[in-house]
Protein backbone atom coordinates (compact mmCIF):
# COMPACT_ATOMS: atom_id res chain seq x y z
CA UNK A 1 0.00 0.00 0.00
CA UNK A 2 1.39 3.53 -0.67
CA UNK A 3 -0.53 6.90 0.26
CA UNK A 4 -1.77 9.06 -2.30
CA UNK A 5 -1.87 12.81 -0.94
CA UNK A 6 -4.80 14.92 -1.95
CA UNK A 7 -4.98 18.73 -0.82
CA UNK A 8 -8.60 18.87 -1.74
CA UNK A 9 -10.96 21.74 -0.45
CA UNK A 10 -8.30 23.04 2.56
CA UNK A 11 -5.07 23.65 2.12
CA UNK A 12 -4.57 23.94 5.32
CA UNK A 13 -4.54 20.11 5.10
CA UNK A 14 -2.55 17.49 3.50
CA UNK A 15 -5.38 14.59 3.20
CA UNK A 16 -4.28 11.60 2.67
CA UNK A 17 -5.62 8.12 1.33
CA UNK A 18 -4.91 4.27 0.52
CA UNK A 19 -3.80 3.31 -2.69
CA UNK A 20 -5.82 0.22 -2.35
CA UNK A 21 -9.13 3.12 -2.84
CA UNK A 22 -10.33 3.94 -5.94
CA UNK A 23 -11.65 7.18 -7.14
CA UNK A 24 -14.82 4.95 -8.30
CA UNK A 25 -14.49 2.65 -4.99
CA UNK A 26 -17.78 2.70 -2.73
CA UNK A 27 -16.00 3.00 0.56
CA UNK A 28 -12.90 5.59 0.55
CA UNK A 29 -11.99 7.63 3.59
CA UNK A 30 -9.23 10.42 3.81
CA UNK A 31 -7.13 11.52 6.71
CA UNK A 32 -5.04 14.51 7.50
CA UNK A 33 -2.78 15.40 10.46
CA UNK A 34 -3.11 18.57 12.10
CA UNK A 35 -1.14 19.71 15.30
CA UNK A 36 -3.17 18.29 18.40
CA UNK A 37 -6.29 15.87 15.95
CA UNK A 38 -6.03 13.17 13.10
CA UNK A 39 -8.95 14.16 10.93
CA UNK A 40 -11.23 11.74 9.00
CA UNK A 41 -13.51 12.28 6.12
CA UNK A 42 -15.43 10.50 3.35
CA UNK A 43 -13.32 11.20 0.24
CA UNK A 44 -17.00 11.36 -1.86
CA UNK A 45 -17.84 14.69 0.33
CA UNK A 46 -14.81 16.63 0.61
CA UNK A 47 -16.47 19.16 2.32
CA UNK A 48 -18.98 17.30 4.43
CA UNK A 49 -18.40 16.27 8.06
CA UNK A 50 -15.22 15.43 9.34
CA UNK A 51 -14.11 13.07 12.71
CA UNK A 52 -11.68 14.44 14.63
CA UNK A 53 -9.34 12.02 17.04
CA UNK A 54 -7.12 12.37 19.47
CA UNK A 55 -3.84 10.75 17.82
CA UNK A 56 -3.80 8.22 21.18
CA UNK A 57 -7.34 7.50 20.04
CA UNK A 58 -6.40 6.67 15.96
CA UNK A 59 -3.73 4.81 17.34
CA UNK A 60 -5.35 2.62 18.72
CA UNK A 61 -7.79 2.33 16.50
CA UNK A 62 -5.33 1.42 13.55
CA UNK A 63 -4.70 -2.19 14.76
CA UNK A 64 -8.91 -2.80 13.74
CA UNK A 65 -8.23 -1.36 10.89
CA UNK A 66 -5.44 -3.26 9.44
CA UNK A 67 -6.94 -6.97 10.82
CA UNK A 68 -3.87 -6.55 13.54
């Protein structure tokens, strides 16, 4: 897997996704680092809600993510 980075609708932001998604793929999230929160966001609505984590939180999520 290698990360694709997409600036997208804030520049502020350098979002981030899997190169295992697909521009046509059903189920594609983005995430971005920001100083203190790991943001999270469907990559079909750029500019529609967005998670924000704690990085001790995404961290521990990861391991679900990746079948540990």
């Amino acid at each position: 897997m290698t990360l694709k980075p997409y600036g997208g609708a804030n520049p502020d932001c350098m979002w981030t996704k899997s190169s295992y998604s697909t521009d046509e793929g059903p189920d594609c999230v983005e995430v971005a680092a920001v100083p203190d929160r790991i943001l999270v966001r469907d990559s079909k609505n750029p500019d529609g809600p967005r998670l924000a984590l704690a990085p001790t939180t995404w961290a521990a999520f990861l391991p679900y993510t990746s079948g540990r």
